[in-house]
Protein backbone atom coordinates (compact mmCIF):
# COMPACT_ATOMS: atom_id res chain seq x y z
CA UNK A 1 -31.05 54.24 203.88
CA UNK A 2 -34.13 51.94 202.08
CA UNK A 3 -34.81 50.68 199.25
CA UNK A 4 -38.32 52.34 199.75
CA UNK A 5 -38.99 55.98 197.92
CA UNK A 6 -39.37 58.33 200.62
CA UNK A 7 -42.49 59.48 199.06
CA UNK A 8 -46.38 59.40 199.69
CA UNK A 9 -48.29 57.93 197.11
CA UNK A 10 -51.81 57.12 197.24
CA UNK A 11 -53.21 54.42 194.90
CA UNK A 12 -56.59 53.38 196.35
CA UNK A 13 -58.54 55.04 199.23
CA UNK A 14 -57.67 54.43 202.42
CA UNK A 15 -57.59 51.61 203.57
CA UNK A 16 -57.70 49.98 200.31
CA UNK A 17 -59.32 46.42 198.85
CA UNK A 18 -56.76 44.23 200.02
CA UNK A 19 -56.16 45.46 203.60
CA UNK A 20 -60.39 45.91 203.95
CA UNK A 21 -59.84 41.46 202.92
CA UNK A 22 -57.13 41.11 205.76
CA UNK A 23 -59.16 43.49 208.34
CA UNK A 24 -62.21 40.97 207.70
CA UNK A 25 -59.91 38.03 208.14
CA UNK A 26 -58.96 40.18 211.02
CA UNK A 27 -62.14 40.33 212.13
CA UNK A 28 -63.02 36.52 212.32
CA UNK A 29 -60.01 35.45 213.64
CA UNK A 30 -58.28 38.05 216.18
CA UNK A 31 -60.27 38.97 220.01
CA UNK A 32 -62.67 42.02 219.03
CA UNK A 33 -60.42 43.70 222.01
CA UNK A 34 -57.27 43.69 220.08
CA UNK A 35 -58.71 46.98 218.27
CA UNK A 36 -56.98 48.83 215.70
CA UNK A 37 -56.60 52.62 214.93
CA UNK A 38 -55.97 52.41 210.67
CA UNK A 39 -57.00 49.22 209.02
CA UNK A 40 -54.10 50.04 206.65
CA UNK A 41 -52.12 46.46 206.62
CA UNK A 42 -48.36 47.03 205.79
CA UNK A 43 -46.10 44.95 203.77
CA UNK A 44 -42.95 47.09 204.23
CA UNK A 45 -41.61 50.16 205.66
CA UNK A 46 -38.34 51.97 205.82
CA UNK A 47 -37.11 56.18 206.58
CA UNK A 48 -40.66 57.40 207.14
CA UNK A 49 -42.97 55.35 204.84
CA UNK A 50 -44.93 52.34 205.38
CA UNK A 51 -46.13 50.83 202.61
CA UNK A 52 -49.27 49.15 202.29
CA UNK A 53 -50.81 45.94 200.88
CA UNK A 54 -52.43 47.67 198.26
CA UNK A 55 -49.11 49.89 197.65
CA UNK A 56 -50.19 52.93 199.02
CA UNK A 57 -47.06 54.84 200.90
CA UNK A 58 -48.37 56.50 203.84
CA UNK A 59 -46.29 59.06 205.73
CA UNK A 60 -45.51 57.96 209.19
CA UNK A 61 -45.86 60.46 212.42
CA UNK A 62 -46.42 57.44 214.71
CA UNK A 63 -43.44 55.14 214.53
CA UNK A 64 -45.63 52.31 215.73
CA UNK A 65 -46.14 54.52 218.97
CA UNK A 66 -42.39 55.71 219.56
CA UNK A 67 -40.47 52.41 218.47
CA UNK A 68 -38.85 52.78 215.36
CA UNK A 69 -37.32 55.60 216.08
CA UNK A 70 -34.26 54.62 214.21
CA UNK A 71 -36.62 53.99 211.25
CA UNK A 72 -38.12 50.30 210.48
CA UNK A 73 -35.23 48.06 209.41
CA UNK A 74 -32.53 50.07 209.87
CA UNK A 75 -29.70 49.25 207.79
CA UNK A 76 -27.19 48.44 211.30
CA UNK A 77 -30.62 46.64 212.87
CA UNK A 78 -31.11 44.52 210.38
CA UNK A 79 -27.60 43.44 210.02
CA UNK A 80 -26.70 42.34 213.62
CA UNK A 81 -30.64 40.49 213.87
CA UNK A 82 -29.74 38.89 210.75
CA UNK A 83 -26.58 37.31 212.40
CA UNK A 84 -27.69 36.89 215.49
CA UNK A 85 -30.55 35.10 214.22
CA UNK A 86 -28.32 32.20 211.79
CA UNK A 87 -26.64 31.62 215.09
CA UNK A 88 -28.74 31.03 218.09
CA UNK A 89 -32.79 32.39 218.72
CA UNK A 90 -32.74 31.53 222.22
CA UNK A 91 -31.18 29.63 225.22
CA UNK A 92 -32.55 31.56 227.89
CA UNK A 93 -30.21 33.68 229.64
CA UNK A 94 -31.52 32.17 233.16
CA UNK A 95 -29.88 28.83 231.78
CA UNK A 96 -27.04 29.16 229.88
CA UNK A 97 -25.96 33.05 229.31
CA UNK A 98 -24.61 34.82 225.94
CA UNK A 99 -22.71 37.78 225.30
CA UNK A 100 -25.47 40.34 223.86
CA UNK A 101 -27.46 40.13 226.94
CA UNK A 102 -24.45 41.95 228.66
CA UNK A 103 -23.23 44.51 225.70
CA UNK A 104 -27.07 45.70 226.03
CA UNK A 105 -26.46 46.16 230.00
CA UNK A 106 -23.42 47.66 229.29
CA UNK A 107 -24.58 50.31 226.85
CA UNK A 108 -27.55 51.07 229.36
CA UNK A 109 -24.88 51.61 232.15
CA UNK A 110 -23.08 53.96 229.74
CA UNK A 111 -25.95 55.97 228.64
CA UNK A 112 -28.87 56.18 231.27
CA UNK A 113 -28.43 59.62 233.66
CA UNK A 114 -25.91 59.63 236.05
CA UNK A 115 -22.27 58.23 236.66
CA UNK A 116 -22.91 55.40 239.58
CA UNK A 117 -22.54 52.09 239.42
CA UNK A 118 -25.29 50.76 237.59
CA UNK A 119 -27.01 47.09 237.09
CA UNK A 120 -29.78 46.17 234.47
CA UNK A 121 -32.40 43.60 234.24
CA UNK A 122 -33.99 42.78 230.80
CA UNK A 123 -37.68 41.67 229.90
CA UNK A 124 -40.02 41.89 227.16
CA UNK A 125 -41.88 44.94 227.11
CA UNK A 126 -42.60 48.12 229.16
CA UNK A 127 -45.24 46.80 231.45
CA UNK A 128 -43.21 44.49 232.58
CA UNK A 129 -40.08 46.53 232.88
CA UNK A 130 -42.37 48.09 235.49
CA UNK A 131 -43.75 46.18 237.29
CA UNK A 132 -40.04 44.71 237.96
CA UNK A 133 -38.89 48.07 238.92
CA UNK A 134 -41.87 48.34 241.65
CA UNK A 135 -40.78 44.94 242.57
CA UNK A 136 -37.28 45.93 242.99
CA UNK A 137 -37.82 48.89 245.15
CA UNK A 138 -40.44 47.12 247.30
CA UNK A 139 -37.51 44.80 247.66
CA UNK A 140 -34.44 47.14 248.45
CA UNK A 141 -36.69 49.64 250.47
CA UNK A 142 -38.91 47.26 252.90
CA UNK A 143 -41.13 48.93 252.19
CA UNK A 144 -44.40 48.76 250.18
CA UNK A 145 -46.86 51.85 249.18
CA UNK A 146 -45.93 53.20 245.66
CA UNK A 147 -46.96 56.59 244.51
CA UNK A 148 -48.17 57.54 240.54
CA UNK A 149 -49.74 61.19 239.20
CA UNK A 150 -52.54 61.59 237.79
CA UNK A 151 -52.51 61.53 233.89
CA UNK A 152 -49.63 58.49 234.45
CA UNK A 153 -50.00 55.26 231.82
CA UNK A 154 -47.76 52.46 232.87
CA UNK A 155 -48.82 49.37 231.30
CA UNK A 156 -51.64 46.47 230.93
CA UNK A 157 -50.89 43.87 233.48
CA UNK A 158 -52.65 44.06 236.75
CA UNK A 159 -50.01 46.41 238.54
CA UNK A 160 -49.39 48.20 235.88
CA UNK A 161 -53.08 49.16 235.24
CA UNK A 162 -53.14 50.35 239.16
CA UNK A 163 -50.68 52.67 238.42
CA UNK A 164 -52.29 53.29 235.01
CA UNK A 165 -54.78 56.82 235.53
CA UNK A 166 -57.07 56.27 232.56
CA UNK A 167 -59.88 53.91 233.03
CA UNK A 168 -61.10 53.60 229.36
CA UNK A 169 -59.78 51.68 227.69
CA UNK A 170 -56.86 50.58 229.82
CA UNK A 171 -58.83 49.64 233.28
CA UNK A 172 -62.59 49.35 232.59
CA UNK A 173 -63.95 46.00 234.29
CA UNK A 174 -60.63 44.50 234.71
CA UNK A 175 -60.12 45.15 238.20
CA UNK A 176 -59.66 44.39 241.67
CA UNK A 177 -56.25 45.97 240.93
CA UNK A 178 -53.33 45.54 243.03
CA UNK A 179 -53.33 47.24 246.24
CA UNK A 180 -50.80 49.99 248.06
CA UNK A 181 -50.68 52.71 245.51
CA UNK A 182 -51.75 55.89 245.68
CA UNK A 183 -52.23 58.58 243.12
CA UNK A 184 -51.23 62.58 243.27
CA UNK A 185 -51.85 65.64 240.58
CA UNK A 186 -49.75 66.16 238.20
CA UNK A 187 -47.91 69.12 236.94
CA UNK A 188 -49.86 69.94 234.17
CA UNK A 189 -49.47 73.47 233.24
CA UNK A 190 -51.68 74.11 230.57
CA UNK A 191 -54.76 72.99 233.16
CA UNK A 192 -53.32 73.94 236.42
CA UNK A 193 -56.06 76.01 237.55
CA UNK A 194 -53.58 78.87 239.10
CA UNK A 195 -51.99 78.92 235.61
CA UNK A 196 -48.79 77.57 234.60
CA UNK A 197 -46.52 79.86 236.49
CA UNK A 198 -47.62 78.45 239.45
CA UNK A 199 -47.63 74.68 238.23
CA UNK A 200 -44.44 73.65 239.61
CA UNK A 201 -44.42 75.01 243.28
CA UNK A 202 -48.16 74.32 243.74
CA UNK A 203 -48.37 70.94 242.03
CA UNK A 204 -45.09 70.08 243.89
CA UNK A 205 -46.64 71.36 247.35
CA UNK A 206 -49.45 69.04 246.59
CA UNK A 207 -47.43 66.33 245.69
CA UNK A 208 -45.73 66.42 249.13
CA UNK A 209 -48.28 66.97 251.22
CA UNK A 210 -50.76 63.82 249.88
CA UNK A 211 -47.67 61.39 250.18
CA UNK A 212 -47.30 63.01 253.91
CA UNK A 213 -51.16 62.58 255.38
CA UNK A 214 -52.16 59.55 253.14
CA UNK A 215 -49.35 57.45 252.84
CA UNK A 216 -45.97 58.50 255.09
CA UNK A 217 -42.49 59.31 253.86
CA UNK A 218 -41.92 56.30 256.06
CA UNK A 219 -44.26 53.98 254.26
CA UNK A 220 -43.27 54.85 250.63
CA UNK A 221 -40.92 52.26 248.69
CA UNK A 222 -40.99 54.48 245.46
CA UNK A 223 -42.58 57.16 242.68
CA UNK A 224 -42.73 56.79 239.82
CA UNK A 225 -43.40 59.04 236.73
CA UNK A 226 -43.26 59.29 232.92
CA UNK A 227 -40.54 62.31 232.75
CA UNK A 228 -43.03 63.48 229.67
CA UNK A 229 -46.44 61.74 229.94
CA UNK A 230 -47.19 59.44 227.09
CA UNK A 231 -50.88 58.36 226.68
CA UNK A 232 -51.80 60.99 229.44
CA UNK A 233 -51.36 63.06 226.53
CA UNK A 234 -47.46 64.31 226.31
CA UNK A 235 -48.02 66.27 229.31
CA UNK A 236 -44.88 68.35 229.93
CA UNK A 237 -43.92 69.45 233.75
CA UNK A 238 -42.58 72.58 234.13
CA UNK A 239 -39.17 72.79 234.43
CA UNK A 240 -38.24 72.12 238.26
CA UNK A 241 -40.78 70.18 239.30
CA UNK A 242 -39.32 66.88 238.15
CA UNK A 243 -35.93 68.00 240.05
CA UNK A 244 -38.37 69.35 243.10
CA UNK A 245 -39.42 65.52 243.55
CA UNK A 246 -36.01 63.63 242.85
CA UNK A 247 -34.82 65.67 245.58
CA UNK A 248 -37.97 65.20 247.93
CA UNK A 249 -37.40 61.18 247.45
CA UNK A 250 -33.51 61.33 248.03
CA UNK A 251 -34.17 63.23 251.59
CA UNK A 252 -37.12 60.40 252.60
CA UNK A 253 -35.53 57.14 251.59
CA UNK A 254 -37.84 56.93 248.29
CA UNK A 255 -36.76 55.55 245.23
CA UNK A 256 -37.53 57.35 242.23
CA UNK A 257 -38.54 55.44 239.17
CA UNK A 258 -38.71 57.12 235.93
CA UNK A 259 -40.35 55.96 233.18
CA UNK A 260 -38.74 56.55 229.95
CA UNK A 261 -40.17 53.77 227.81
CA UNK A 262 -41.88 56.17 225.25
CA UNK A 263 -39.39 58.81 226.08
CA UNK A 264 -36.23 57.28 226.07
CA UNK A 265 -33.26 56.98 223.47
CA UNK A 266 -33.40 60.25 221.52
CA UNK A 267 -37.12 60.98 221.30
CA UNK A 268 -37.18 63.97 223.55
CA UNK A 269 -33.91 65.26 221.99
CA UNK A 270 -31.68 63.91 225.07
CA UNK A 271 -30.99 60.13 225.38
CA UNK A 272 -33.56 60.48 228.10
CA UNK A 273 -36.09 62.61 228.76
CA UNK A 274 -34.45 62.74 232.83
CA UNK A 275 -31.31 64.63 231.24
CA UNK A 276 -33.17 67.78 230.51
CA UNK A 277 -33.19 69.23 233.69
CA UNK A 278 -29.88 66.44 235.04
CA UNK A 279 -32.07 65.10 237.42
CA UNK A 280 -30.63 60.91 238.27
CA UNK A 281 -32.98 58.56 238.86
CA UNK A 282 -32.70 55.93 240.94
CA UNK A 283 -34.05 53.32 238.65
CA UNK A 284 -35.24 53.97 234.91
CA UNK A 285 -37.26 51.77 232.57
CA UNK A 286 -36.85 51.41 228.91
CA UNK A 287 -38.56 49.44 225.95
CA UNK A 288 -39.82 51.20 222.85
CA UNK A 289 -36.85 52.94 220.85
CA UNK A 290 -34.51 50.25 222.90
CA UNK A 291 -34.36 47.71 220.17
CA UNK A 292 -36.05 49.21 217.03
CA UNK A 293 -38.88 47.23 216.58
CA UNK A 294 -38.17 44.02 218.45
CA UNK A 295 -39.66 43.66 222.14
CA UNK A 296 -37.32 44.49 224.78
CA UNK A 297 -37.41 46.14 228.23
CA UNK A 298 -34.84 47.06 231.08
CA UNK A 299 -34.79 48.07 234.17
CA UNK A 300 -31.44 50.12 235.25
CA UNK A 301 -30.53 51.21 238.20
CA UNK A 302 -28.08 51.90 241.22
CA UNK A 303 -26.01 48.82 241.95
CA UNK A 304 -27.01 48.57 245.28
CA UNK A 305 -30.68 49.01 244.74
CA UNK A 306 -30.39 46.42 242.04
CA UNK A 307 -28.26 43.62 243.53
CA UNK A 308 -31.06 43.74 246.74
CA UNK A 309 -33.13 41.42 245.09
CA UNK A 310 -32.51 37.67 245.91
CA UNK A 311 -31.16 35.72 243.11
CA UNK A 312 -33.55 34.27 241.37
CA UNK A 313 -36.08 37.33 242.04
CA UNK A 314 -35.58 38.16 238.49
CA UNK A 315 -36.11 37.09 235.25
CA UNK A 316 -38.60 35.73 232.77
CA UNK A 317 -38.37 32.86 229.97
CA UNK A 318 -37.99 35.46 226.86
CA UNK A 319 -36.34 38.42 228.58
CA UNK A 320 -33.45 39.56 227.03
CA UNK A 321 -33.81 37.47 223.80
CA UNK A 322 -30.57 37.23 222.09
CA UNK A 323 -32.27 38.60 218.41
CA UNK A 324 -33.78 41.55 220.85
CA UNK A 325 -30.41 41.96 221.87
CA UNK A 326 -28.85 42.49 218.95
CA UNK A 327 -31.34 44.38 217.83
CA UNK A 328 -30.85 47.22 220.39
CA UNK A 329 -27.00 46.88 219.92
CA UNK A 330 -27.37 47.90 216.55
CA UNK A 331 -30.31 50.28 217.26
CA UNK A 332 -27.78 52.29 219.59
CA UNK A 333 -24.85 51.91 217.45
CA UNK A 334 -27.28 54.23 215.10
CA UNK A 335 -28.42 56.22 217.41
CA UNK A 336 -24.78 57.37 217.93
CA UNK A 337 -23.63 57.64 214.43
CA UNK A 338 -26.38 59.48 213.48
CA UNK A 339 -26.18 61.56 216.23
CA UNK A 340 -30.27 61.05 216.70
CA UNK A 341 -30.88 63.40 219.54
CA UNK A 342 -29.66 66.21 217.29
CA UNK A 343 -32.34 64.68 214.64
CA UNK A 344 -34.96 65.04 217.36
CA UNK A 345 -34.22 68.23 218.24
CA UNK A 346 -34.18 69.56 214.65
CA UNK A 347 -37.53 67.69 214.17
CA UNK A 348 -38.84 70.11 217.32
CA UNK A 349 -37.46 72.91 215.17
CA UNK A 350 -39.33 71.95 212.05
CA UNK A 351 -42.31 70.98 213.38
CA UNK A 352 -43.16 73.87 216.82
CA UNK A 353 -43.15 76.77 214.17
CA UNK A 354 -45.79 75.15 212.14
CA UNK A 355 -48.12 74.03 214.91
CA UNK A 356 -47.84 77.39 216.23
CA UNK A 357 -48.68 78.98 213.25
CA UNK A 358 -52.02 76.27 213.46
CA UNK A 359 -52.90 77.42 216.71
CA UNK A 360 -53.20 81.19 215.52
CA UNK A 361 -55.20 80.04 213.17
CA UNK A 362 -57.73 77.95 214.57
CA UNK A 363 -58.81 78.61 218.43
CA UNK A 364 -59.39 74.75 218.91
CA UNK A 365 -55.87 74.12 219.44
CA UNK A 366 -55.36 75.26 223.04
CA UNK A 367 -52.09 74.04 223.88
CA UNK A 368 -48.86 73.07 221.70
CA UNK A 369 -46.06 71.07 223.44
CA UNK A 370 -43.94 68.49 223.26
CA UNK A 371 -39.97 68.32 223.26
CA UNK A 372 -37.58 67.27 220.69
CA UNK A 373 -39.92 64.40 218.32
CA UNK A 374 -42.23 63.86 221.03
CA UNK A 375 -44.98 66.97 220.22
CA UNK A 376 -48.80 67.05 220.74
CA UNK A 377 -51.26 69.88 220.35
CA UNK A 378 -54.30 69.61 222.44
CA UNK A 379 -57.99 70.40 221.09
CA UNK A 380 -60.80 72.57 222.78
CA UNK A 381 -63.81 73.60 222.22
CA UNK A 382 -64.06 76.69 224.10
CA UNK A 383 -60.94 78.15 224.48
CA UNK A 384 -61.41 79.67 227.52
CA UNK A 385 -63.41 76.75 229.60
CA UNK A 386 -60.56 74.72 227.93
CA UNK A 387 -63.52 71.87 227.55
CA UNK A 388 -61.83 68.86 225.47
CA UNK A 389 -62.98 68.40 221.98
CA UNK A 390 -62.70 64.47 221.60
CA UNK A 391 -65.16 64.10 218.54
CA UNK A 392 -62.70 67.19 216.82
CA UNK A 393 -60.00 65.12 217.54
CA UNK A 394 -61.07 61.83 215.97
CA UNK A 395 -62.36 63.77 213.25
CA UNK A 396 -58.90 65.26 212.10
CA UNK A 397 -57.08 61.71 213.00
CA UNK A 398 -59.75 60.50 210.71
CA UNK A 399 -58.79 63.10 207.64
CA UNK A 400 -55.24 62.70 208.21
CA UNK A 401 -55.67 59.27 208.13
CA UNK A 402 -57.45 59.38 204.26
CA UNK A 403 -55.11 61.04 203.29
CA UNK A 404 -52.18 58.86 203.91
CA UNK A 405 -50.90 60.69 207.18
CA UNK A 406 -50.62 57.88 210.06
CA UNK A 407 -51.28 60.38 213.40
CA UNK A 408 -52.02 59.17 216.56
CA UNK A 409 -54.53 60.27 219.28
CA UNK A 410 -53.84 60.58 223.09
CA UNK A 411 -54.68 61.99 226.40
CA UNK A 412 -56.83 61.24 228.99
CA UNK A 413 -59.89 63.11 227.40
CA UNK A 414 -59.13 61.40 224.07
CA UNK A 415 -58.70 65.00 222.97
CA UNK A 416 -54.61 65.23 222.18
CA UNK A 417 -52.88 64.80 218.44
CA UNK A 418 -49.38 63.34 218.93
CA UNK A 419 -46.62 62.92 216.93
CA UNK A 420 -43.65 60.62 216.73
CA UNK A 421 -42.18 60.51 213.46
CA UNK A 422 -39.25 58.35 213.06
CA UNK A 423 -35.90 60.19 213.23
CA UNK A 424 -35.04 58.83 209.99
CA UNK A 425 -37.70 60.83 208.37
CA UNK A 426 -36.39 63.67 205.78
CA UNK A 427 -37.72 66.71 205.97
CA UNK A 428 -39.52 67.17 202.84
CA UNK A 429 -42.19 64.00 204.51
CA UNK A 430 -42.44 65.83 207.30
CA UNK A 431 -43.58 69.14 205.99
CA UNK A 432 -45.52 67.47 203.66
CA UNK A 433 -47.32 65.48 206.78
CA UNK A 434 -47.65 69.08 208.35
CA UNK A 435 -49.35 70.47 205.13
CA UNK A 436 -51.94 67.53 205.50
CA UNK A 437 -52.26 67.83 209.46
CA UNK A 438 -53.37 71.77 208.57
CA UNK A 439 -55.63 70.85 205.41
CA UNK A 440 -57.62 67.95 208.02
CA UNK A 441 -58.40 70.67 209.95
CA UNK A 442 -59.50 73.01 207.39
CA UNK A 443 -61.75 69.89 206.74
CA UNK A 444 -63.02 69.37 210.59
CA UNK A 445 -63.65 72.78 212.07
């Protein structure tokens, strides 16, 4: 699989001298708002290690935030961006065309939710795989007003921060943001106040009525929503709700647009996230796992929807890079062989026991969640009040972190631990991460 022992060893502290040099190189020559989480600076990486300047193997449960989900340079990756590369590095598919750039559509046609005819378009990364897909159904609809949910995170460019819900440290003093979108609650059922039994109905109820008064049916072009939220903090819907709106926009004329770019292509233990409950979107974006680790987006969707734009509408200098390409072909050829939505779904089954077992144990963690390798647990302070424990959180990241355990932080209160291991992880790193996850807490509360 790699050349790389799947094992952690820790040779210095954390970070270590040499990466503490590169962060103060860092420092004097990178924008102070390019920050970074672990000032751990890696030199290779492989199954579910990354190894450090300094050689210290840290176990991954962040796969650079959902990409290498096949694992960094996987064996059939690395192969077909190795050829692809001696070839030809560009020629822009806008000016003269190459094969890869349609295998990729192909295999997006072939695995995204449903059996329609489907068309893709291909750009650089998920931000602007949305904002093309808002551009697309302004386009085939006529129509302009776009609804998000609370919780949502959809990018960094100026749409994509409007549809973004989190103002620190995605929005603060960047705005005026773009206008004709409007924002509705999500189904969040570990803090919808009725409870979770209610979630779906009453969140859906709301859902429906706010579109009706502040926007109209008639007005709406599209809705979009992360099928699991990502940054929001892995918020999972309860099971109908997602299936309540799909049908809601297929009796109004509005195009639903789900976002699977952290979701998509195995993580949730489905291709996509969408085929949980079967529900067919009408366009889906991708990046992330898509091309594991190079930077590619699409945007797939019904023919019809798809060929509306003008030609021309479409398109971008880099998008759909013939390495990128070839990177995602071989990225999906492993997903396949390795049958990687089983791995996900066994990594749920290793890890939701454990966390479980955490959350008896300590009262801070309120809520455990999460499907397939895309799992959270959310911290409190009072479990009751459910009042978000940010300063817990960062202190457990922090003594993961020391201990060679990359975890990442989410949520809109800054108070969620997520975890996205790579799928090519082995157990025995996993359980071993888990064992430090439980000892950081023994350390924090």
């Amino acid at each position: 699989m790699t050349g790389i022992e799947q094992r952690r060893i820790l040779n210095t502290a954390i970070p270590g001298p040499r990466s503490a040099a590169l962060q103060a190189r860092k420092n004097a020559a990178v924008s102070a708002g390019v920050s970074t989480g672990l000032p751990v600076y890696v030199e290779r990486a492989g199954g579910g290690i990354l190894v450090d300047v300094d050689g210290n193997q840290l176990i991954d449960f962040g796969s650079g935030i959902a990409v290498t989900t096949v694992g960094n340079a996987a064996p059939r990756v690395v192969e077909r961006v190795q050829a692809q590369a001696a070839d030809f590095t560009h020629t822009c598919f806008m000016v003269t065309p190459y094969a890869e750039y349609v295998e990729v559509a192909e295999a997006l046609a072939e695995l995204t939710p449903g059996d329609h005819e489907k068309r893709s378009a291909l750009f650089n990364s998920g931000a602007e795989a949305v904002e093309n897909a808002v551009k697309i159904a302004r386009s085939a609809t006529g129509r302009q007003a776009v609804v998000a949910f609370d919780h949502a995170y959809h990018g960094r460019t100026n749409l994509t921060m409007s549809l973004t819900a989190k103002n620190m440290p995605y929005k603060h003093r960047f705005g005026p943001f773009a206008g004709e979108i409007y924002r509705v609650p999500m189904a969040y059922p570990y803090r919808w106040p009725t409870g979770p039994d209610n979630c779906a109905e009453e969140a859906f109820a709301q859902f429906a009525a706010q579109v009706h008064a502040q926007v109209g049916e008639e007005n709406t072009a599209a809705v979009i929503i992360e099928p699991i939220q990502g940054e929001g903090g892995f918020v999972v819907p309860p099971d109908g709700f997602l299936t309540r709106v799909a049908d809601w926009c297929r009796d109004n004329g509005v195009l639903l647009i789900a976002d699977e770019i952290q979701t998509g292509f195995c993580r949730t233990g489905d291709w996509f996230a969408c085929d949980h409950e079967g529900v067919v979107p009408d366009l889906i974006t991708t990046a992330k796992g898509i091309a594991g680790g190079l930077p590619l987006a699409a945007v797939t969707g019904r023919a019809e929807i798809m060929d509306a734009v003008h030609p021309g509408g479409l398109g971008g200098t880099y998008g759909g890079n013939p390495v990128a390409c070839a990177a995602a072909l071989g990225a999906i050829e492993t997903m396949k062989a390795e049958d990687l939505p089983g791995r996900a779904r066994a990594v749920e089954a290793l890890f939701v026991p454990r966390l479980r077992e955490m959350a008896a144990k300590y009262v801070q963690i309120g809520d455990v969640r999460g499907r397939g390798a895309m799992l959270a647990i959310e911290l409190v302070s009072d479990p009751v009040a459910k009042t978000p424990d940010p300063a817990l959180t960062a202190a457990v990241n922090k003594a993961c972190h020391a201990e060679g355990l990359v975890t990442l932080t989410a949520g809109t209160y800054g108070n969620v631990l997520r975890f996205l291991p790579p799928l090519s992880s082995p157990d025995h790193l996993l359980t071993e991460g888990l064992d430090i996850l439980e000892g950081a807490f023994a350390a924090s509360v």
